[in-house]
N, C-alpha and C. Protein backbone atom coordinates (compact mmCIF):
# COMPACT_ATOMS: atom_id res chain seq x y z
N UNK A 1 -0.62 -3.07 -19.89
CA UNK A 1 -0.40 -3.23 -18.46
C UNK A 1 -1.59 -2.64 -17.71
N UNK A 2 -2.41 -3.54 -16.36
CA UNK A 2 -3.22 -2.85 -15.94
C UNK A 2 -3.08 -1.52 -15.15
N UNK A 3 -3.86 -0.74 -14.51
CA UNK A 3 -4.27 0.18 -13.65
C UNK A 3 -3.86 0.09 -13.07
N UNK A 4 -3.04 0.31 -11.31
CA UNK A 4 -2.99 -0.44 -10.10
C UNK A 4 -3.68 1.07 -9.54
N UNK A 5 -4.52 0.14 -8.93
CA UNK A 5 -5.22 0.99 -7.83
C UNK A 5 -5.01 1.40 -6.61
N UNK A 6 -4.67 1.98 -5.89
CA UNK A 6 -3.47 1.95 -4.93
C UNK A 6 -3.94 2.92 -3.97
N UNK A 7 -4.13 2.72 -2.69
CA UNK A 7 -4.26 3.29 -1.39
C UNK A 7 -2.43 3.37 -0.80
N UNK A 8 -2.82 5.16 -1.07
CA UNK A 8 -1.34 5.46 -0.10
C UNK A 8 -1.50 5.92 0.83
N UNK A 9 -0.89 5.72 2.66
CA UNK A 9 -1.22 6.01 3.59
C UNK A 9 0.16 6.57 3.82
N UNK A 10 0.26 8.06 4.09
CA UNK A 10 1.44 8.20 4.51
C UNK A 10 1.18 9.79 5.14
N UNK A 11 1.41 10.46 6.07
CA UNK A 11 1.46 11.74 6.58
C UNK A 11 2.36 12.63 6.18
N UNK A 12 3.24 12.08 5.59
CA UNK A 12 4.38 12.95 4.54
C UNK A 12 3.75 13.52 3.65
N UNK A 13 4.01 14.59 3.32
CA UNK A 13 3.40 15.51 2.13
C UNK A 13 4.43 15.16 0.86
N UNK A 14 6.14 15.10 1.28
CA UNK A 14 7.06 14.69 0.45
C UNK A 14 7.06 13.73 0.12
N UNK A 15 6.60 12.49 0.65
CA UNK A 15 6.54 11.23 0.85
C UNK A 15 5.60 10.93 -0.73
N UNK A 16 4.62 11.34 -0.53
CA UNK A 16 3.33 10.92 -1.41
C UNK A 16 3.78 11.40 -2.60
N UNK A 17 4.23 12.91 -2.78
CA UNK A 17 4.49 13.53 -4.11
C UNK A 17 5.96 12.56 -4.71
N UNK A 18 6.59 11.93 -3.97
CA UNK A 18 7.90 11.22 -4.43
C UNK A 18 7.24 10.03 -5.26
N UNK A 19 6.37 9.09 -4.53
CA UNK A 19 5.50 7.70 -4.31
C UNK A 19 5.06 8.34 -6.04
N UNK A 20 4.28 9.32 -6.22
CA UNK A 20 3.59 9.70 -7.49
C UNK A 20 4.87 9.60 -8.41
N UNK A 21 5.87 10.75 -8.07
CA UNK A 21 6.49 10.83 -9.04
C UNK A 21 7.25 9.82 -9.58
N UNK A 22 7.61 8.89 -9.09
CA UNK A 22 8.29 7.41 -8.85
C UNK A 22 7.94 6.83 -10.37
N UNK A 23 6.33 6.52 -9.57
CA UNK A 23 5.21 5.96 -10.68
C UNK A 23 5.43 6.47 -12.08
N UNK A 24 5.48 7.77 -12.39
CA UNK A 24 5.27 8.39 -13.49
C UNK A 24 6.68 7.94 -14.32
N UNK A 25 7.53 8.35 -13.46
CA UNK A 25 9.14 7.84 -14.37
C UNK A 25 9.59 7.13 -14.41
N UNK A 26 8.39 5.83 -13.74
CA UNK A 26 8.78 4.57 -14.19
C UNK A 26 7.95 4.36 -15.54
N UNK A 27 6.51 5.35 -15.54
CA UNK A 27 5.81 4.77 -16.89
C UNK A 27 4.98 3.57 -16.61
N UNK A 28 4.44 3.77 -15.23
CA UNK A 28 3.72 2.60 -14.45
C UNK A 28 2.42 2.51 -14.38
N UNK A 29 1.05 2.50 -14.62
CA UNK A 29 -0.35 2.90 -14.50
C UNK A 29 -0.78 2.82 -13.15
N UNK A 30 -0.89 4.03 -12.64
CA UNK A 30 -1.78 3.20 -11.39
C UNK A 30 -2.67 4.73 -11.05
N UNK A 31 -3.61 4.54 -10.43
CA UNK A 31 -4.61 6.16 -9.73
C UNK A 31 -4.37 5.60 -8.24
N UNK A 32 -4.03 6.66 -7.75
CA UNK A 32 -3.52 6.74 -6.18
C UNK A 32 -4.55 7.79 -5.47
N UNK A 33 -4.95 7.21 -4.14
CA UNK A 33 -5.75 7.39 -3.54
C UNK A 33 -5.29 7.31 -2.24
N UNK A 34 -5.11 8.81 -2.18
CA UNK A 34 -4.17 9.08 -0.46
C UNK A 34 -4.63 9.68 0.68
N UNK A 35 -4.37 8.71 1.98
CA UNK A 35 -4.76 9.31 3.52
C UNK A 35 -3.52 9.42 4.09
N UNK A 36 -3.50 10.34 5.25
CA UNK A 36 -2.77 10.54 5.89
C UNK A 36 -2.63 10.25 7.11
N UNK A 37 -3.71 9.48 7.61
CA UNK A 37 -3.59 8.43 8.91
C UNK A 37 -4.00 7.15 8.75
N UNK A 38 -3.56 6.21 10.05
CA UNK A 38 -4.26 4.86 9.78
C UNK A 38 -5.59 4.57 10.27
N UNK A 39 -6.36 5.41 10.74
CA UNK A 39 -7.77 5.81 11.00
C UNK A 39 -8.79 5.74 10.19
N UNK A 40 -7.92 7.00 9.07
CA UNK A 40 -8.71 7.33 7.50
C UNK A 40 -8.52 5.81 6.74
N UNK A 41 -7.30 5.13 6.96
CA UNK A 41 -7.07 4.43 6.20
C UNK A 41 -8.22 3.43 6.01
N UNK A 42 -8.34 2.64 7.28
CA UNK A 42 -9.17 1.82 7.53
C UNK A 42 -10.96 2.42 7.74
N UNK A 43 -10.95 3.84 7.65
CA UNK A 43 -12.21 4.17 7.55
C UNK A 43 -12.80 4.05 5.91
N UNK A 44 -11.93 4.53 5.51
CA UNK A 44 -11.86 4.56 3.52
C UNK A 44 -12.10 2.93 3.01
N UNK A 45 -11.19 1.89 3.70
CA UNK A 45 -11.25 0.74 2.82
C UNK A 45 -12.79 0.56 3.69
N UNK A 46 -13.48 0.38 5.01
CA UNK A 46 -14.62 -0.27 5.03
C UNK A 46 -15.46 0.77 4.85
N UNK A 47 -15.51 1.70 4.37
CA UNK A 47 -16.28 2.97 3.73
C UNK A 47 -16.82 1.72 1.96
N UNK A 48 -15.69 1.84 1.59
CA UNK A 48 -15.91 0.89 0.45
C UNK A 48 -16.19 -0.59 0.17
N UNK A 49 -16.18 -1.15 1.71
CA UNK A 49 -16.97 -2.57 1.77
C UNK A 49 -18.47 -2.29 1.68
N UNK A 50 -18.92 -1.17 2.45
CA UNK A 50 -20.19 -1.12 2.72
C UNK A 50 -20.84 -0.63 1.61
N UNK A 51 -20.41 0.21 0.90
CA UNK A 51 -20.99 0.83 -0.32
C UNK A 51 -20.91 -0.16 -1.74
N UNK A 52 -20.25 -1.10 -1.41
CA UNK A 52 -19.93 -2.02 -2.76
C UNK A 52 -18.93 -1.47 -3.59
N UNK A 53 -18.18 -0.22 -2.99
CA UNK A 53 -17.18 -0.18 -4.08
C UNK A 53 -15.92 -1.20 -4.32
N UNK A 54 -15.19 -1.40 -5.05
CA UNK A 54 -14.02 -2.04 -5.51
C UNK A 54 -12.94 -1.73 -4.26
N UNK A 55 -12.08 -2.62 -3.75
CA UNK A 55 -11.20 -2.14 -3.23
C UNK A 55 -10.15 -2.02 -3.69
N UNK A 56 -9.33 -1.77 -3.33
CA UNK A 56 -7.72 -1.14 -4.19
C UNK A 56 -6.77 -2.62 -4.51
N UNK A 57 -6.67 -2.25 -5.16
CA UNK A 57 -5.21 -3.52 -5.81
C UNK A 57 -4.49 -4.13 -4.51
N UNK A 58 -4.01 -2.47 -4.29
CA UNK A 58 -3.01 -2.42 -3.12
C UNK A 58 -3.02 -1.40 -2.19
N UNK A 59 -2.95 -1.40 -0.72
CA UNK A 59 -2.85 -0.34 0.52
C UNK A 59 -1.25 -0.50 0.86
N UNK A 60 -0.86 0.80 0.56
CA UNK A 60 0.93 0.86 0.38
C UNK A 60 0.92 2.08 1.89
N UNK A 61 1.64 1.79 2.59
CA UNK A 61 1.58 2.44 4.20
C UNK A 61 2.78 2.14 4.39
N UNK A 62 2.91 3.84 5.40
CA UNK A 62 4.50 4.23 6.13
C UNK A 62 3.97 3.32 7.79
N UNK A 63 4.71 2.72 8.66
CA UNK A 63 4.34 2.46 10.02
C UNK A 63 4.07 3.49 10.78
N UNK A 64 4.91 4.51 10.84
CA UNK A 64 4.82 5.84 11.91
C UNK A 64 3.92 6.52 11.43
N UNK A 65 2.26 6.63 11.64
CA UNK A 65 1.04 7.15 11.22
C UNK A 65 0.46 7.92 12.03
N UNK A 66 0.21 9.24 12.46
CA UNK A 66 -0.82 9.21 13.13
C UNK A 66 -2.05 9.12 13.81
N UNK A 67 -2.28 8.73 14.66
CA UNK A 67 -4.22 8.32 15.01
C UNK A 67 -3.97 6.52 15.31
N UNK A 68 -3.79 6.30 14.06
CA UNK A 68 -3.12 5.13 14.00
C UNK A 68 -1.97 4.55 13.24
N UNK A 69 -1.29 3.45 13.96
CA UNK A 69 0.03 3.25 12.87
C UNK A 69 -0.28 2.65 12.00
N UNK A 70 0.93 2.09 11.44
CA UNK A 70 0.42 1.05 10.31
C UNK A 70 0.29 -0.26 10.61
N UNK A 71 1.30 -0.40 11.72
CA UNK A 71 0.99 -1.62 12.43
C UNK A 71 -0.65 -2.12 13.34
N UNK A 72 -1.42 -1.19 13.47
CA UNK A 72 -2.17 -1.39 13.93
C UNK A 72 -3.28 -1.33 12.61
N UNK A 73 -2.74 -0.67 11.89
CA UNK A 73 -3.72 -0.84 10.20
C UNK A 73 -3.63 -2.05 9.78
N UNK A 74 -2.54 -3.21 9.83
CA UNK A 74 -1.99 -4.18 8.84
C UNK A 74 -2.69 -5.13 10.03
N UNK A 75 -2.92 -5.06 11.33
CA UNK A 75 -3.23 -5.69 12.60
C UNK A 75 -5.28 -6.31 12.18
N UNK A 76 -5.37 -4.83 12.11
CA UNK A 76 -7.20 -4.56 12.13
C UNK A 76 -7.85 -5.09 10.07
N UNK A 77 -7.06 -5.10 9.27
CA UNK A 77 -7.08 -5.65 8.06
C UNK A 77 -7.30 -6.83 7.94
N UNK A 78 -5.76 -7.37 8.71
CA UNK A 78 -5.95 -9.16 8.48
C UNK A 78 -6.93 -9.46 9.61
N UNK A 79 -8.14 -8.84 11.12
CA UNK A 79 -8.51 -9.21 11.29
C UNK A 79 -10.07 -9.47 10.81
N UNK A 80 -10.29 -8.25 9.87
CA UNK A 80 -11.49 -8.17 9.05
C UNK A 80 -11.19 -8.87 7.65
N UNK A 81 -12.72 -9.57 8.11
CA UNK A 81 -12.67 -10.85 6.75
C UNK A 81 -12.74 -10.30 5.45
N UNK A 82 -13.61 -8.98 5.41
CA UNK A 82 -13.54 -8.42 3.64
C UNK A 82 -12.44 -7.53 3.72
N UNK A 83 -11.47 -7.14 4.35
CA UNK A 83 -10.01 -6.60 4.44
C UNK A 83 -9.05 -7.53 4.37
N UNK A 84 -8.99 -8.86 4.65
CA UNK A 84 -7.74 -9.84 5.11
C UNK A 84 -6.92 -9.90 3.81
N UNK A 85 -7.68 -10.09 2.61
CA UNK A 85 -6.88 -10.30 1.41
C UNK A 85 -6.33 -9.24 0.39
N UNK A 86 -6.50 -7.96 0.84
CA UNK A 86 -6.16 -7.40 0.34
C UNK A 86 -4.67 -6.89 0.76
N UNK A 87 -3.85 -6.96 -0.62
CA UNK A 87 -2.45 -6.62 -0.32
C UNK A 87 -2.26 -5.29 0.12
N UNK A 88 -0.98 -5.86 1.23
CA UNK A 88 -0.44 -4.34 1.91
C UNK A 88 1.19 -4.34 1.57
N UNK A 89 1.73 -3.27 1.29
CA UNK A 89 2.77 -3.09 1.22
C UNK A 89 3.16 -1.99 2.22
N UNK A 90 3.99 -2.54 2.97
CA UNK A 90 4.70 -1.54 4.48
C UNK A 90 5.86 -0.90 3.66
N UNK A 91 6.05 0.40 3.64
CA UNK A 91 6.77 1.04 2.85
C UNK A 91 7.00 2.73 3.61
N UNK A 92 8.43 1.79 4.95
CA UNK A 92 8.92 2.34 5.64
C UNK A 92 10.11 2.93 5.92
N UNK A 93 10.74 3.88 6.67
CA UNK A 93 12.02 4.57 7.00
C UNK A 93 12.21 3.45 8.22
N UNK A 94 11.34 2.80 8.86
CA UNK A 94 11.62 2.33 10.37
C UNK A 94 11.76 0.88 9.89
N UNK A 95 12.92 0.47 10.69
CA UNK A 95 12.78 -1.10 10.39
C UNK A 95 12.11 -2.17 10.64
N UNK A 96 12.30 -3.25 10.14
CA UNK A 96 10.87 -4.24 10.09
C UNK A 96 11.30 -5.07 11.66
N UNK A 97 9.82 -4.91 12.45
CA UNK A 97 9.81 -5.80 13.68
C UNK A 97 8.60 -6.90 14.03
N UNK A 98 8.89 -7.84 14.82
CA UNK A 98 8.07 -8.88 14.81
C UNK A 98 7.18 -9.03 15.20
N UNK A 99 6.63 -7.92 15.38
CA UNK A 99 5.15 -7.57 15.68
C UNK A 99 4.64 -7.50 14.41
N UNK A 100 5.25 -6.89 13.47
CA UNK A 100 4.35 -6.45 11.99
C UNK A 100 4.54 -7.57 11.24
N UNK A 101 5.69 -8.45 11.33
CA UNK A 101 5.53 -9.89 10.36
C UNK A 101 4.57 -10.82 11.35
N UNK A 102 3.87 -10.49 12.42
CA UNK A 102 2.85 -11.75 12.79
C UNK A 102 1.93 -11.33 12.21
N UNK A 103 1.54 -10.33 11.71
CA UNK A 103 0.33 -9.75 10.76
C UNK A 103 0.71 -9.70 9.33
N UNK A 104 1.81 -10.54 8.73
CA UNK A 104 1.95 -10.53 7.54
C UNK A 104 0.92 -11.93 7.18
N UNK A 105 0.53 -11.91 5.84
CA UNK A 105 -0.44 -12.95 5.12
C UNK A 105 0.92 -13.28 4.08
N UNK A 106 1.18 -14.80 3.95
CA UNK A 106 1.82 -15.04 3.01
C UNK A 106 1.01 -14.25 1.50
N UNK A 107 2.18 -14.17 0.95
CA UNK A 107 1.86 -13.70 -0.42
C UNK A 107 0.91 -12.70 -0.60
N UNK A 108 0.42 -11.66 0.66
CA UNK A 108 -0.13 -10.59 0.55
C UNK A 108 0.08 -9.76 0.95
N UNK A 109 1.59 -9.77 1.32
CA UNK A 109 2.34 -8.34 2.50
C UNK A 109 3.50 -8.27 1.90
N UNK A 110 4.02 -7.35 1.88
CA UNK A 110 5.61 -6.63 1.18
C UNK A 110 6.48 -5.67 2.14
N UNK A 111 7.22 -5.93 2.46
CA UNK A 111 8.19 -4.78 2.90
C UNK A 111 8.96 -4.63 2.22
N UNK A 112 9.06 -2.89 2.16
CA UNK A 112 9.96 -2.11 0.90
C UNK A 112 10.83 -0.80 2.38
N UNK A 113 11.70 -0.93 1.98
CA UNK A 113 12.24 -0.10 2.54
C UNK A 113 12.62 1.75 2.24
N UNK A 114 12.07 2.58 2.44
CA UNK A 114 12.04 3.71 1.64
C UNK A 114 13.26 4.28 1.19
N UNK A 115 13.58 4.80 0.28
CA UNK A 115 15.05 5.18 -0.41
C UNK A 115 15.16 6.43 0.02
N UNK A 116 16.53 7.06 -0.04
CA UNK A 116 16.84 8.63 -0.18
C UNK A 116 17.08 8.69 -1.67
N UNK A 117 17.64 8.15 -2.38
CA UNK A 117 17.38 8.66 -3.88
C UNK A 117 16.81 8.10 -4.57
N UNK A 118 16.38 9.31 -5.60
CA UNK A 118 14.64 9.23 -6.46
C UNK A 118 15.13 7.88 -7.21
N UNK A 119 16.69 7.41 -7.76
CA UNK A 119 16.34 6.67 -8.91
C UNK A 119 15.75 4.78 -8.26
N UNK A 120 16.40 4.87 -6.89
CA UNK A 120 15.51 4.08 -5.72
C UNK A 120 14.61 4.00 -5.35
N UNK A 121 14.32 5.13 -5.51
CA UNK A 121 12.47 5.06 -5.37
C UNK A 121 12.19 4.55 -6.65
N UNK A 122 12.28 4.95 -7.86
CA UNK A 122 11.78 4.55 -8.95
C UNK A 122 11.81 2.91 -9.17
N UNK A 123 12.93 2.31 -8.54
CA UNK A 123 13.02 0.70 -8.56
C UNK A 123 12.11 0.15 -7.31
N UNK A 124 12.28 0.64 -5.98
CA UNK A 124 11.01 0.60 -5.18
C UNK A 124 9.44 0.09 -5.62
N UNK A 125 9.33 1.43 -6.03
CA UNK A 125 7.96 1.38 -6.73
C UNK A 125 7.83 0.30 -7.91
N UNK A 126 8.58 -0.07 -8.61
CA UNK A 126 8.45 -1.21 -9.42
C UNK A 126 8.15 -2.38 -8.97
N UNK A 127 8.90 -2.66 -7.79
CA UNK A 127 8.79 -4.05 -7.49
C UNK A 127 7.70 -4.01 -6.78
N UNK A 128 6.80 -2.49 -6.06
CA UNK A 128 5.71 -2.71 -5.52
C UNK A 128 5.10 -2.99 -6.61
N UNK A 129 4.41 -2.22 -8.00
CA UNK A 129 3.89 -2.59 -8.65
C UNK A 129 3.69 -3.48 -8.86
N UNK A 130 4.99 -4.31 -9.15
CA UNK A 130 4.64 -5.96 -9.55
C UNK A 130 3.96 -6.96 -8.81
N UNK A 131 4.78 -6.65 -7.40
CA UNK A 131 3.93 -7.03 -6.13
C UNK A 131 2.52 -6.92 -6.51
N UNK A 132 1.92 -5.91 -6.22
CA UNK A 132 0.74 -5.76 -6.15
C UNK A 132 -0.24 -6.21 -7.02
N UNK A 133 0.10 -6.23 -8.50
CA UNK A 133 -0.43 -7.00 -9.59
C UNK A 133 -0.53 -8.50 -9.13
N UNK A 134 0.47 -9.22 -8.81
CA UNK A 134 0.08 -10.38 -8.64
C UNK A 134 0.04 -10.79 -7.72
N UNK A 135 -0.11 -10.13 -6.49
CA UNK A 135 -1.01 -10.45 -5.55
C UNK A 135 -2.74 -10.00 -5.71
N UNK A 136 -2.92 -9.34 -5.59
CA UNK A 136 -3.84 -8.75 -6.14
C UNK A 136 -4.95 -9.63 -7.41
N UNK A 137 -4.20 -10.95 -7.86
CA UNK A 137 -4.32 -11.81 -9.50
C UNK A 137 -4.25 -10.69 -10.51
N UNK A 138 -3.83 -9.58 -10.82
CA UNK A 138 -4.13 -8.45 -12.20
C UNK A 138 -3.14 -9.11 -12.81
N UNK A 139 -2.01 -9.71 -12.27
CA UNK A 139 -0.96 -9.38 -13.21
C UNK A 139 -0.97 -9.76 -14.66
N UNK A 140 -1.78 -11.21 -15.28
CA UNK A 140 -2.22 -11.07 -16.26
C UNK A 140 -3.02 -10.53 -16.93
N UNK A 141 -4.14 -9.90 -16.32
CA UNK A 141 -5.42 -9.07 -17.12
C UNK A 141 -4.93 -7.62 -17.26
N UNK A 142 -5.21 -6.98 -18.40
CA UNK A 142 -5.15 -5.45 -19.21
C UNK A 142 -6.74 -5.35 -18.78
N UNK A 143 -6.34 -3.82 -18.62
CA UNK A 143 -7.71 -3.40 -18.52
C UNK A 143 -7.70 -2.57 -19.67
């Protein structure tokens, strides 16, 4: 199973250590790479257009961000052309509104709704994984 490379945007300190631990007890591969605003967020992914690095599988974001939300992250993504295709998964406490599905890309946006219990999170995080693999095309290639 590949890597998933994974940008987590979330200002929760609990939030992120759950998101990790999720991963682990599912037995899932991925290296997580975490900001805590939607500022950093979008400074980090075109930090890495410009330098030629790789971008992430997947950018997994809470909406309620500070600096910026996520809605305005998922907004400024699909309007940048080397950002548009990269999958986002909204992976929120707040419910989904129709402002954030006019910035959804078929087959490159996910809403997950965040759980109160871990064994929910652990199924959460799965179906992001999978998500993200094949959006992303990994889902057949091993690294």
């Amino acid at each position: 199973m590949p890597t998933l490379e994974v940008l987590l945007v979330d200002d929760n300190a609990g939030d992120l250590i759950l998101f990790s631990e999720a991963l682990q007890t599912a037995g899932l591969p991925a290296r997580i790479e975490t900001v805590r605003d939607g500022r950093s967020a979008l400074d980090r992914l075109r930090r890495r257009l410009t330098d030629g690095t790789a971008l992430p599988d997947v950018v997994v974001l809470d909406l309620n961000l500070p600096v910026k939300s996520g809605h305005e992250v998922v907004v400024e993504m699909r309007a940048d052309e080397g950002l548009s295709g990269v999958p986002v998964v909204v992976f929120t406490s707040s419910g989904l509104d129709d402002g954030i599905v006019v910035a959804y890309t078929p087959g490159k946006c996910l809403f997950v709704h965040k759980c109160g219990r871990f064994r929910e999170m652990v199924e959460s995080v799965r179906r992001i994984h999978t998500f993200a693999l094949a959006a992303s095309g990994r889902a057949r290639g091993a690294e």
